[in-house]
Protein backbone atom coordinates (compact mmCIF):
# COMPACT_ATOMS: atom_id res chain seq x y z
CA UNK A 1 71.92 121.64 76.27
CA UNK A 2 74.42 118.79 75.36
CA UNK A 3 77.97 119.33 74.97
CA UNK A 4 80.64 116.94 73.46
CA UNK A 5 84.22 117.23 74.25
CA UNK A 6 86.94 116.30 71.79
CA UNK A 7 90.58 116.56 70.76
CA UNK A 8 92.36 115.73 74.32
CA UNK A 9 95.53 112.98 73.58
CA UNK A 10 98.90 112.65 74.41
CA UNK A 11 101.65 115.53 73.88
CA UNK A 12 105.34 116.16 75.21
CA UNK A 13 105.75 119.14 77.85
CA UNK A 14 105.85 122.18 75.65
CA UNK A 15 103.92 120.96 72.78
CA UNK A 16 100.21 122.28 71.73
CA UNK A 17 96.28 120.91 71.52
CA UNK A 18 93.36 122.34 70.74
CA UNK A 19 90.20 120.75 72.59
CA UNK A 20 86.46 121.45 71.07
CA UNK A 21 83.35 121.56 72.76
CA UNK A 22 80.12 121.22 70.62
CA UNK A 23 77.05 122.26 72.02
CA UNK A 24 73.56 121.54 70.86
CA UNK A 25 69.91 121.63 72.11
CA UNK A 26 68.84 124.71 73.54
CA UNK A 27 71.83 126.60 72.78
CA UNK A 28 69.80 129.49 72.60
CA UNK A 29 70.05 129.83 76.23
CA UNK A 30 73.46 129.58 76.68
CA UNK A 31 75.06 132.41 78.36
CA UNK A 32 78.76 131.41 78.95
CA UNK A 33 80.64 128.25 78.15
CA UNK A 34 83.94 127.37 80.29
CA UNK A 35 86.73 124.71 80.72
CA UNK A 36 87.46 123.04 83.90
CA UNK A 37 89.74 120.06 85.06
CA UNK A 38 90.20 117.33 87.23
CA UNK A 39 93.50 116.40 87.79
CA UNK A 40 94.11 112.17 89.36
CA UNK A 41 93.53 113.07 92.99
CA UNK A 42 92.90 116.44 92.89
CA UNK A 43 89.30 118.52 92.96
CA UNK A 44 87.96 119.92 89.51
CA UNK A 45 89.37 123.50 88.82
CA UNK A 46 88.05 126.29 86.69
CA UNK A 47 90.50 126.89 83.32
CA UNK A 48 88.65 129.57 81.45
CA UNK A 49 85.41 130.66 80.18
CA UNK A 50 83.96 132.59 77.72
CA UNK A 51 80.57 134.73 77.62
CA UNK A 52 78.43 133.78 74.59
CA UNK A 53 77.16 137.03 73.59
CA UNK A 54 80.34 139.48 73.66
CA UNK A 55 82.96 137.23 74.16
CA UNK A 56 84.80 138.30 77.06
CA UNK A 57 86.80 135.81 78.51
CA UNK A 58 88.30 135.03 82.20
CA UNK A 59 91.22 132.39 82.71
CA UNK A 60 92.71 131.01 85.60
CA UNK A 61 96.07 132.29 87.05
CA UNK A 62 97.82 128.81 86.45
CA UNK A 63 97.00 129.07 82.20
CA UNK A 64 97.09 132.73 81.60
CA UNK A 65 99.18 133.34 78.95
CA UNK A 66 99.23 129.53 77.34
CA UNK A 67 95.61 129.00 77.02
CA UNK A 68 93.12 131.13 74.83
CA UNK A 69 89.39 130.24 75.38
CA UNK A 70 87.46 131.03 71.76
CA UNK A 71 84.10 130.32 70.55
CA UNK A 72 82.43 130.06 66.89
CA UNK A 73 78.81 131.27 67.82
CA UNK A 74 77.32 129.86 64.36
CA UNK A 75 78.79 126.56 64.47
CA UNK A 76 78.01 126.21 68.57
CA UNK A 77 81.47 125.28 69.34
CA UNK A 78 83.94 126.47 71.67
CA UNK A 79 87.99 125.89 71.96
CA UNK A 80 90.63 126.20 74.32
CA UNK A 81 93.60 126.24 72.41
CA UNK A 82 96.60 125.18 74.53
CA UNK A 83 100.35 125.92 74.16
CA UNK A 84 103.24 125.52 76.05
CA UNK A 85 101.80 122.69 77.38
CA UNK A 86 103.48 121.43 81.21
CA UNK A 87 103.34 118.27 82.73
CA UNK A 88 100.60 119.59 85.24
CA UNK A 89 98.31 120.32 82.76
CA UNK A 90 97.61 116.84 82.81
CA UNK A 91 94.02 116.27 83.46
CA UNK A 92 90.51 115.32 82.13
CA UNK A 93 89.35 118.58 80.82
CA UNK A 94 85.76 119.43 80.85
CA UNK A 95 83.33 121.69 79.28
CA UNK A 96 80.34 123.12 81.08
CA UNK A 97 78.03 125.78 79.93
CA UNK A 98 75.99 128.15 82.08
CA UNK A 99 72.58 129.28 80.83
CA UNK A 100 71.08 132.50 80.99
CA UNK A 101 68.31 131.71 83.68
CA UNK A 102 71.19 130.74 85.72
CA UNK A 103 74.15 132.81 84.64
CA UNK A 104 76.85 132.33 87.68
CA UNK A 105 75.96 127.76 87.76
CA UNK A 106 77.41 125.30 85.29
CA UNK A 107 74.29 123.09 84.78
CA UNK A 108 75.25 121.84 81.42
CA UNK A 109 78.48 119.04 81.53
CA UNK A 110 79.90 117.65 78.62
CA UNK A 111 81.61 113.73 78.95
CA UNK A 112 85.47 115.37 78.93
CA UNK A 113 88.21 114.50 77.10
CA UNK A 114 91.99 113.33 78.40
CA UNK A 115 95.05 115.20 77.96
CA UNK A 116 98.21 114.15 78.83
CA UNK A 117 101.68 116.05 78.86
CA UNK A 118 104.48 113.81 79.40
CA UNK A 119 108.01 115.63 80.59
């Protein structure tokens, strides 16, 4: 499975994005996609994820409420649409997918994409 990241940039503390994640390959076997970050200094962090078949979704604490986690099966994409954006949602945001023979382990990595909220 390879995943591509886009639509991180630069936005002012309350503002919106919407990042995409394309998958392709074997995305037959994919059995969740998620969203983490890495924030300069600071250890990668779960955001959300989303199970492919079903579509039940988990955040984390910190963007529950502002972010929504969605995915277009047909097209192989998921988003994380972001509002309310705060300064430390600054980050590089990733997206990872998790495959059915290994449904709890984010094998699959896409490149990530920067987003930046200035205050």
């Amino acid at each position: 499975v390879q995943l591509q990241a886009s639509g991180g940039g630069l936005v002012q503390a309350g503002g919106s994005l919407r990042l995409s994640c394309r998958a392709s390959g074997r995305t037959f076997s994919i059995y969740a996609m998620g969203w983490f970050r890495q924030a300069p200094g600071k250890e990668r962090e779960f955001v959300a994820a989303i199970r492919w078949s079903g579509g039940s979704t988990y955040y984390a604490d910190s963007v529950k409420g502002r972010f929504t986690i969605s995915r277009d099966n047909p097209k192989n994409v998921v988003y994380l649409q972001m509002i309310t954006l705060k300064p430390e949602d600054t980050a590089v945001y990733y997206c990872a997918a998790a495959t059915a023979t290994k449904p709890n382990e984010y094998d699959y990595w896409g490149q990530g994409t920067l987003v930046t909220v200035s205050s």
